[in-house]
Protein backbone atom coordinates (compact mmCIF):
# COMPACT_ATOMS: atom_id res chain seq x y z
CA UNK A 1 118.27 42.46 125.31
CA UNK A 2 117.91 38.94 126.30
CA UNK A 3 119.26 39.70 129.92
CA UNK A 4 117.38 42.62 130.66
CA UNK A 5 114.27 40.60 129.69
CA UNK A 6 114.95 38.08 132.07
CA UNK A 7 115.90 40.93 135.31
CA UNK A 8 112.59 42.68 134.36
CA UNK A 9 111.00 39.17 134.33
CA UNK A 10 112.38 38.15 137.43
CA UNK A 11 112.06 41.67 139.73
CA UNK A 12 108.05 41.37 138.47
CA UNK A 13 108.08 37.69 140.22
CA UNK A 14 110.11 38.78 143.09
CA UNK A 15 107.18 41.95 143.42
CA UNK A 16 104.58 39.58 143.47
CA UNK A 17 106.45 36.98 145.71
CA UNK A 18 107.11 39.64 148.22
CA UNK A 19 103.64 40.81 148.15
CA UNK A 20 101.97 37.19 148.78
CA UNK A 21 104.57 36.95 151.99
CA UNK A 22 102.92 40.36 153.42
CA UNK A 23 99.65 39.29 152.80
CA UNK A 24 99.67 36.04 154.54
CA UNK A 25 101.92 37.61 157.56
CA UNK A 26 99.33 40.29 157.85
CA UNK A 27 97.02 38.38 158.02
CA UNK A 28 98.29 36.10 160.48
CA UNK A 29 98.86 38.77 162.71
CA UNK A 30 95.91 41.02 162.12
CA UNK A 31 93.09 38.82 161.98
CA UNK A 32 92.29 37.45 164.89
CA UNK A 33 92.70 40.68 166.78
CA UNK A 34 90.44 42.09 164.25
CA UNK A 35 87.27 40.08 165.26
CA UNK A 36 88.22 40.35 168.91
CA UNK A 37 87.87 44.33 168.27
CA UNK A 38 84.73 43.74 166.11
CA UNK A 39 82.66 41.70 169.06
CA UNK A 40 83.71 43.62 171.60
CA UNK A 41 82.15 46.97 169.49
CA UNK A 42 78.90 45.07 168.54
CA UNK A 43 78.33 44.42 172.45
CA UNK A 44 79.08 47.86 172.93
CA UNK A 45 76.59 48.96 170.54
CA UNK A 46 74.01 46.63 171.89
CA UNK A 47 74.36 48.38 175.63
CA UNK A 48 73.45 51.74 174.08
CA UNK A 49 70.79 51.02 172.20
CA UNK A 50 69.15 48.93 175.55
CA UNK A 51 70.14 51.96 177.84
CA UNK A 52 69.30 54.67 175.53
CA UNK A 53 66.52 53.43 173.19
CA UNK A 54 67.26 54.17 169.86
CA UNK A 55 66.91 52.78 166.58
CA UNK A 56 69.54 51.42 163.76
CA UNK A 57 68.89 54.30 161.58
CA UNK A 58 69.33 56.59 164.62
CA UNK A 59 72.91 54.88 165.44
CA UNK A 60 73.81 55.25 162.12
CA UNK A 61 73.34 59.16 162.06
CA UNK A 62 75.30 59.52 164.88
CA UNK A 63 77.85 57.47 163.64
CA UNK A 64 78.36 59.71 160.78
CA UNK A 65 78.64 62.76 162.82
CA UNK A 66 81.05 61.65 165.02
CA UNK A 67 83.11 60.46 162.06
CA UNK A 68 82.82 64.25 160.33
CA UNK A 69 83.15 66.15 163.66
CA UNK A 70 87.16 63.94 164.19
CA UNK A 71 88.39 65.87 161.92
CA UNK A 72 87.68 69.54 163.66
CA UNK A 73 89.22 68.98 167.20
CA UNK A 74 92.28 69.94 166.11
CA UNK A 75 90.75 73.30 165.45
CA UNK A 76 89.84 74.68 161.93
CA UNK A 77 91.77 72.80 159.18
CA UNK A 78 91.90 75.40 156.68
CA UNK A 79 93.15 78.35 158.51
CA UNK A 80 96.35 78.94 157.27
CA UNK A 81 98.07 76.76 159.54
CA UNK A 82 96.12 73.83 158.48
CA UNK A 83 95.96 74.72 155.56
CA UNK A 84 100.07 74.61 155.42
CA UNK A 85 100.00 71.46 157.03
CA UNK A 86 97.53 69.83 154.61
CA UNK A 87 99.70 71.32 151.98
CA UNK A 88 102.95 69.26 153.33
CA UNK A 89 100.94 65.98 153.55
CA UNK A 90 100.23 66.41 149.34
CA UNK A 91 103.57 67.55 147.68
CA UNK A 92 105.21 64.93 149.86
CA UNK A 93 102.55 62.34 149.68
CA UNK A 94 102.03 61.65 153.12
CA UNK A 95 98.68 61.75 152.75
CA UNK A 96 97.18 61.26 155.85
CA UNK A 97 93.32 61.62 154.98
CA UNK A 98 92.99 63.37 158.12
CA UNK A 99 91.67 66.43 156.11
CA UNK A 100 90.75 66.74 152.59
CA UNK A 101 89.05 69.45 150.65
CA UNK A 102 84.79 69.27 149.54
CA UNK A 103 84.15 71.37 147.18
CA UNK A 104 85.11 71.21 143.47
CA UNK A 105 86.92 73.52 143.06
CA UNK A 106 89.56 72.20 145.94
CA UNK A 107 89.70 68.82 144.82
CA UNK A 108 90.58 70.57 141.24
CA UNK A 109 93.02 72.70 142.66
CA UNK A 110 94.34 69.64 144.81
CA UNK A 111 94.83 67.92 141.64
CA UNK A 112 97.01 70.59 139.58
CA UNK A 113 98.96 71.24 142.91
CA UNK A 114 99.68 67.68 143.24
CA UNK A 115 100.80 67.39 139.77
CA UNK A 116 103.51 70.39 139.89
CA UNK A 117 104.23 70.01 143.32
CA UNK A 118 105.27 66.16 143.82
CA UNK A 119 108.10 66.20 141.04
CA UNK A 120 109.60 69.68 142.34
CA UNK A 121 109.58 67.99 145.94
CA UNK A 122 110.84 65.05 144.63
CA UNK A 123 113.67 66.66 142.74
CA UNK A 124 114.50 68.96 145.24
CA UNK A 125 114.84 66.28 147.91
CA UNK A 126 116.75 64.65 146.12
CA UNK A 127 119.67 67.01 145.23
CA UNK A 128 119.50 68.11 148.59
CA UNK A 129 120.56 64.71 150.15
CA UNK A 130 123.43 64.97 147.33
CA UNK A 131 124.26 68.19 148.85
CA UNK A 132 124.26 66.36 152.59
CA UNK A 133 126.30 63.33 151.37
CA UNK A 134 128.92 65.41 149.67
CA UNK A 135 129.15 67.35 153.30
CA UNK A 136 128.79 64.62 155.24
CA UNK A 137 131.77 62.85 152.79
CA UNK A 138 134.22 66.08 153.56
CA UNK A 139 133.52 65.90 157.22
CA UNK A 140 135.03 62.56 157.69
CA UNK A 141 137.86 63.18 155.83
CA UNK A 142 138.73 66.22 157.38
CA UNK A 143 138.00 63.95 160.99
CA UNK A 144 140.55 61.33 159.64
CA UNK A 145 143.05 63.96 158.69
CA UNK A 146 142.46 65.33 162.33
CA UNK A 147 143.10 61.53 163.78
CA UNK A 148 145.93 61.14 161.68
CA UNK A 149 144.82 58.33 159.80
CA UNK A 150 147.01 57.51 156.63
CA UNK A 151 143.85 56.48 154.73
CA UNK A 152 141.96 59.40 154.72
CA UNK A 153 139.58 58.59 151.80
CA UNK A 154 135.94 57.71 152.69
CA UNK A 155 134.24 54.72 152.04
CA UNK A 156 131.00 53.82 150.97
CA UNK A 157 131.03 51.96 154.19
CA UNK A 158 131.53 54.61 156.22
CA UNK A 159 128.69 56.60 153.92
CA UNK A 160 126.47 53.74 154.36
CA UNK A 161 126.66 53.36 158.65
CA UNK A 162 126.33 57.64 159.05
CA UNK A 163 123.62 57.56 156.67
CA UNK A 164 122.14 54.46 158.59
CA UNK A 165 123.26 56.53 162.35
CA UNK A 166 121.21 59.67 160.82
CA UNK A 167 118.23 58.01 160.13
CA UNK A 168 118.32 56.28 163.55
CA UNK A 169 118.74 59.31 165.33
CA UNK A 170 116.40 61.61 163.35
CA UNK A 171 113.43 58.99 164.01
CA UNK A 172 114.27 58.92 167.61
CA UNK A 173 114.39 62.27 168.50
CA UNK A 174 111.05 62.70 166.76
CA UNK A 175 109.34 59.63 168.73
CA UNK A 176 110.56 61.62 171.68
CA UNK A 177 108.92 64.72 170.85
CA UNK A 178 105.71 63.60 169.83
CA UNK A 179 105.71 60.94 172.37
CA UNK A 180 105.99 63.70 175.23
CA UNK A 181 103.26 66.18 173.56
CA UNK A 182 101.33 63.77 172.02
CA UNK A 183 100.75 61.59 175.08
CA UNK A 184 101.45 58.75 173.06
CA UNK A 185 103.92 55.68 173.79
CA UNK A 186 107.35 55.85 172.59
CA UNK A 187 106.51 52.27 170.14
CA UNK A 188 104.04 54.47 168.83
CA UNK A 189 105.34 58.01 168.49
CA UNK A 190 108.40 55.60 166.86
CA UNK A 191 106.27 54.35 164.43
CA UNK A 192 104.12 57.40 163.45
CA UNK A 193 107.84 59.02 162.41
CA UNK A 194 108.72 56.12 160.35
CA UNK A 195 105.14 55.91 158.67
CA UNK A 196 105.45 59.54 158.41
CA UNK A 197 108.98 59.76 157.16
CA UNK A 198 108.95 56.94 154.75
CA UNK A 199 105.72 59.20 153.18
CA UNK A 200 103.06 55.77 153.63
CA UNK A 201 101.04 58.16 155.97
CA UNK A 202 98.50 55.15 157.15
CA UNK A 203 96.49 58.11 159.22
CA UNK A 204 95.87 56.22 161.95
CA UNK A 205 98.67 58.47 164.04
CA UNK A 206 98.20 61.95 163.11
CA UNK A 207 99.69 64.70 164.91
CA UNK A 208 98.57 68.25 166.00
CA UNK A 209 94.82 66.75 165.97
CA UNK A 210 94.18 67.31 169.60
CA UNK A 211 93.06 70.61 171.90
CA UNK A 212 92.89 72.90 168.99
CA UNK A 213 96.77 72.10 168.26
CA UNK A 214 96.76 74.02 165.09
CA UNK A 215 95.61 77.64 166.87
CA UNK A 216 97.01 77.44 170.59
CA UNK A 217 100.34 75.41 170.15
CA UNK A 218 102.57 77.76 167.14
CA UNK A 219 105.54 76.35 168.58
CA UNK A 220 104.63 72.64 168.45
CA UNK A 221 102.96 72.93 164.96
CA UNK A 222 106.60 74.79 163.84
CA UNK A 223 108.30 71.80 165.48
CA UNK A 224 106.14 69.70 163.41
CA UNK A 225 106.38 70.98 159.93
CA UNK A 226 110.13 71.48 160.14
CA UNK A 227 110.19 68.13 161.75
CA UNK A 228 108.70 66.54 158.68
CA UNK A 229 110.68 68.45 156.09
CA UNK A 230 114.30 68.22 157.38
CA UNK A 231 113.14 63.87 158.77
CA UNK A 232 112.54 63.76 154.83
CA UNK A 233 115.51 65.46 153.74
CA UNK A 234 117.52 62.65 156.35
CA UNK A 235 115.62 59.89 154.73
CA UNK A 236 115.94 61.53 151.41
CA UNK A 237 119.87 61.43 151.73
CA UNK A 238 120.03 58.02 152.92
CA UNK A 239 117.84 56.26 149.94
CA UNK A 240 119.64 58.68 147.33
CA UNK A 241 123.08 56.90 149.16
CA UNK A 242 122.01 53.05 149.05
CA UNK A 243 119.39 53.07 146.30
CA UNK A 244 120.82 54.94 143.40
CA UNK A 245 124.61 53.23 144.49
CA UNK A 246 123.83 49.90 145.51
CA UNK A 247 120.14 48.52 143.93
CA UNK A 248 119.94 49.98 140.84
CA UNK A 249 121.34 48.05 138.12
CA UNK A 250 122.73 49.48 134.41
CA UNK A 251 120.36 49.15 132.08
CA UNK A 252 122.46 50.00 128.94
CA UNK A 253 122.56 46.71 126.49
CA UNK A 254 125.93 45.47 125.53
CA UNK A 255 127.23 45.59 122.00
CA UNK A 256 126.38 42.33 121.04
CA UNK A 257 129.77 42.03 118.54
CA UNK A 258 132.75 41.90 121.35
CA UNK A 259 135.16 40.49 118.65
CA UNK A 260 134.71 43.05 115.90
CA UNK A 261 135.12 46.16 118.51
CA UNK A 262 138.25 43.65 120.03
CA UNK A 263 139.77 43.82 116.50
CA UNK A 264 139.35 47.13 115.88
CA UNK A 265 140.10 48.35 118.83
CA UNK A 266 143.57 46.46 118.52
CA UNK A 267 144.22 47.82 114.84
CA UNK A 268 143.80 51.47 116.15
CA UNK A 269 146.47 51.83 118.37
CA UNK A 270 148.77 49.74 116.18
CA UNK A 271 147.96 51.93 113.32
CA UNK A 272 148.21 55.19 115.16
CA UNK A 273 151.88 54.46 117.18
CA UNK A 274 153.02 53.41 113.13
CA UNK A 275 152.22 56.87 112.29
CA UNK A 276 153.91 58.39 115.44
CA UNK A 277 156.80 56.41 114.67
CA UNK A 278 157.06 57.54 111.44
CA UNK A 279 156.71 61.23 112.02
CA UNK A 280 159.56 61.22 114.61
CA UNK A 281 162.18 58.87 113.19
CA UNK A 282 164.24 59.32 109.88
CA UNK A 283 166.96 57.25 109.99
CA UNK A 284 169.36 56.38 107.52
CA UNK A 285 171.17 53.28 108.09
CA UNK A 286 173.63 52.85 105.13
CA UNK A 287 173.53 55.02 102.31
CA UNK A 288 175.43 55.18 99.00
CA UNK A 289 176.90 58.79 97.20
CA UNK A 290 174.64 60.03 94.28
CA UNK A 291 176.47 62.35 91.77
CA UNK A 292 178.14 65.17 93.30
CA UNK A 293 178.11 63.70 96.55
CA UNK A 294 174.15 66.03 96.91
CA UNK A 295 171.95 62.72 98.02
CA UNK A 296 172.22 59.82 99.03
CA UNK A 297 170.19 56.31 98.85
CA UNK A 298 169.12 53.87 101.58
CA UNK A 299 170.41 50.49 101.33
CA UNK A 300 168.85 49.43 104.81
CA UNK A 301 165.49 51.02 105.52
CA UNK A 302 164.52 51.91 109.43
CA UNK A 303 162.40 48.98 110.93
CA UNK A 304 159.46 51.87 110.99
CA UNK A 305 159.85 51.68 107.13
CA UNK A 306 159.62 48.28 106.91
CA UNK A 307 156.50 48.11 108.76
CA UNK A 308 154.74 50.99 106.56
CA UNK A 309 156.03 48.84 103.85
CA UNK A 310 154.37 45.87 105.33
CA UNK A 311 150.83 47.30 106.19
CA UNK A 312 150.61 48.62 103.02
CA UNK A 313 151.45 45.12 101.37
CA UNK A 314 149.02 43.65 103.66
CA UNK A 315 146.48 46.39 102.11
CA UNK A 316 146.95 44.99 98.90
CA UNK A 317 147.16 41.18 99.48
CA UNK A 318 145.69 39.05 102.14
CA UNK A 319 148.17 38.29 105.03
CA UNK A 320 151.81 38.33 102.75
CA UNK A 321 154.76 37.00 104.66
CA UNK A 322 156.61 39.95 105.52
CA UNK A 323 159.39 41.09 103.19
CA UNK A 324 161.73 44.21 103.87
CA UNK A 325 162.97 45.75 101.22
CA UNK A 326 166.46 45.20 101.64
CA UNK A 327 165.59 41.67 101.02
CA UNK A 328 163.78 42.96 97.71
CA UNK A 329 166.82 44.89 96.39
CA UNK A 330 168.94 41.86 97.02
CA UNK A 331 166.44 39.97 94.73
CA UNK A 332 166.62 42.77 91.63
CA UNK A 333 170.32 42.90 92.21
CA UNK A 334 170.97 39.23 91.79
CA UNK A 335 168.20 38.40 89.73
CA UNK A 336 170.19 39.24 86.20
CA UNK A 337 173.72 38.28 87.01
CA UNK A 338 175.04 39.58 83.57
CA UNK A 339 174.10 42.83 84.53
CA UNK A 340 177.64 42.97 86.23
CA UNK A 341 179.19 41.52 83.11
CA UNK A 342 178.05 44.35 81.00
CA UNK A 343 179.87 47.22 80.50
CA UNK A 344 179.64 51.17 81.86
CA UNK A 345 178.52 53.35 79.54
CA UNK A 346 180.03 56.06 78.31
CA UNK A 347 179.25 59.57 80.04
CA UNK A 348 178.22 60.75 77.07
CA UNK A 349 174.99 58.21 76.58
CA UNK A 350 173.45 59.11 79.97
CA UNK A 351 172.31 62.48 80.37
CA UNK A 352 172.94 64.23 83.28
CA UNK A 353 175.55 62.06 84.97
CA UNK A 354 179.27 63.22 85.15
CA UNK A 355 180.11 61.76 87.68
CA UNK A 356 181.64 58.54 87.43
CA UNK A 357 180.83 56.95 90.27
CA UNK A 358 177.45 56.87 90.01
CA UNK A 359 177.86 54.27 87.24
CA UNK A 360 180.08 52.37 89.53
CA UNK A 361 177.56 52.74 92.48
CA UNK A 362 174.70 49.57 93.89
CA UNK A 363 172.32 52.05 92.90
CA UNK A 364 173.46 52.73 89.48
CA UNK A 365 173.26 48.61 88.80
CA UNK A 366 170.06 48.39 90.32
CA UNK A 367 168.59 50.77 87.91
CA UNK A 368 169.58 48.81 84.94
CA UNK A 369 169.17 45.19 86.57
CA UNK A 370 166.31 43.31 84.72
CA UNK A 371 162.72 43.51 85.80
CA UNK A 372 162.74 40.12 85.25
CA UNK A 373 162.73 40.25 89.37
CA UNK A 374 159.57 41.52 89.34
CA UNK A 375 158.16 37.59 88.36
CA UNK A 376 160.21 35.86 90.81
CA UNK A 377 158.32 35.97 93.74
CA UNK A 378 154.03 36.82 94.05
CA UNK A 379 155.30 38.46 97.13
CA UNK A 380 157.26 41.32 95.70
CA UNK A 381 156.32 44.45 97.42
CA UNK A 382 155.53 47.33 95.93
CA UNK A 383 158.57 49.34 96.18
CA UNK A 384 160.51 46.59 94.06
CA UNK A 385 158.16 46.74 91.33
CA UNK A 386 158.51 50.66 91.38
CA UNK A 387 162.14 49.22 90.63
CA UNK A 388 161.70 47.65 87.64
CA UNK A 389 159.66 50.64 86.57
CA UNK A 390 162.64 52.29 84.45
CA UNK A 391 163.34 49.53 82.13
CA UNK A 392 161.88 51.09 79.37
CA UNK A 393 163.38 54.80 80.10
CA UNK A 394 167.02 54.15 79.78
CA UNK A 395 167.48 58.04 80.88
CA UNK A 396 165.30 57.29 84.19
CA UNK A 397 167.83 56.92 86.93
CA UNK A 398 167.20 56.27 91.16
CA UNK A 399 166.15 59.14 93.24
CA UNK A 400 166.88 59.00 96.80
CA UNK A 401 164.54 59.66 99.74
């Protein structure tokens, strides 16, 4: 949270910083020609009002005309022609000003249209430079593969300097066209299409406002529209590329407890390849005849039992050294050393067991070793103290697994 605080903190500086630059260069640059154009309009003022006679309020009416009358020779703006193109300049926000509606119930219509119409262009501009990148992407591998390259996979280099070639090109075949039936210079038809393209729309450049454009030129004001719609898909495709790939920056906080997610992360897999272990291996690594020769008992458990065996003793007490249970029945078995003095007993006093060597058999002792074992070490695991469990059931005997 802290970190996003401090890149929200610093882009707002950076905004501001980069806003104080373009004011003072602006300035700089735009000033002085400003009051150059300023005198040389008040002198021309003062020549027509000595040649012609008229007063302030007089200029001033006139002024006003002109400025109303600009708009209309072009032709009529709201035919449907204009009407199309005024249409463009608001669901792309281009916004000229060269024409806007006066009567309520435009402006309210303007309004709603604007507010439906900007996010579907915006959306639809935008998957539409996906769809260019992703053609754009299989043309150059498929030119690669032509060439014979052995790396045929495309870059976001190579993205980048087409996307960056497209844009060049699209603006200067525009400041061509407009240059030639415009009548304007190339610096200028150049920068109408950027202005234009780039949807900032100053209005000082405005095409198809000369000579009745809109009614006697179709083909020009075709060129036009479809020149503004596929320059903005271009534009689109190359802002979607470098923006949205290269600027923006996550904002998804971090988990702000590393370790804990480390540690369980790292008991996960260790618990889940024990299990897999232990579904797929059974193996018996010395075993020992029960009666009739039926089972059998394992002297030397697999390693994947003795790490069940140890997980399970770490369950129960914190960190135990591990102990495998071999090592635990070699504890019971030597921890009452008269159990070998004593004798067998008799078939007859054990139910169940005929055959005679069981009584002979590891297991057989272990089973009536004392549990005394079970107090030898705090470490005993859990499978020797099921061992001890038959001290007080003479008739209980060891099962095998």
């Amino acid at each position: 949270m802290k970190t996003q605080n401090i890149r929200t903190l610093s882009l707002i500086l950076s905004m501001v910083f980069y806003l104080l630059i373009g004011a003072a260069v602006f300035g700089a640059l735009e000033s002085e020609s400003e009051s150059s154009r300023k005198k040389t309009l008040e002198q021309k003022l003062n020549e027509l009002k000595m040649k012609y006679g008229f007063a302030e309020d007089d200029y001033r009416e006139i002024e006003r005309v002109v400025l109303q009358s600009e708009p209309h020779r072009a032709g009529r703006q709201w035919k449907f022609s204009g009407s199309f193109y005024f249409a463009i300049t608001v669901i792309t926000t281009i916004g000229y000003g060269h024409a806007a509606p006066r009567t309520d119930a435009g402006k309210a219509f303007c309004m709603f249209y604007a507010v439906m119409g900007i996010p579907l262009t915006l959306v639809m501009f935008q998957s539409l430079g996906e769809r260019i990148n992703t053609f754009v992407c299989y043309l150059l591998c498929r030119a690669k593969q032509g060439l014979g390259l052995q790396k045929t996979e495309v870059s976001m280099g190579n993205m980048v300097l087409v996307g960056l070639l497209s844009c060049m090109s699209t603006l200067c075949i525009g400041a061509a066209a407009f240059s030639h039936f415009e009548g304007w210079t190339f610096f200028s038809a150049y920068y109408f299409c950027f202005i234009t393209l780039t949807t900032i729309g100053f209005g000082d450049f405005v095409a198809l406002q000369k000579r009745d454009a809109l009614q006697k030129r179709p083909p020009y004001v075709a060129f036009s529209f479809m020149y503004i719609l596929v320059g903005l898909t271009v534009i689109g495709a190359f802002l979607n590329l470098v923006v949205l790939r290269f600027l923006t920056v996550s904002t998804e906080e971090p988990d702000g407890r590393p370790e804990v997610q480390g540690e369980e992360q790292g008991m996960q897999p260790e618990d889940t390849q024990g299990d897999r272990e232990a579904e797929t291996s059974d193996v018996c690594n010395l075993s020992l005849p029960m009666e009739g020769g039926t089972s059998c008992i394992n002297l030397l458990p697999s390693p994947v039992e003795e790490r069940r065996l140890v997980l399970a003793e770490q369950g129960e007490h914190s960190k135990l050294p591990e102990t495998s249970r071999f090592r635990t029945l070699l504890s019971c078995m030597c921890c009452d050393p008269d159990v070998y003095d004593r004798p067998s007993p008799s078939h007859c006093d054990q139910e169940g067991h005929s055959n005679p060597v069981f009584y002979n058999s590891i297991s057989y002792r272990i089973d009536q070793a004392s549990c005394s074992s079970c107090t030898v070490s705090s470490h005993a695991s859990p499978s020797s103290t099921a061992l001890c469990l038959g001290k007080n059931n003479p008739r209980t005997r060891r099962k095998s697994f």
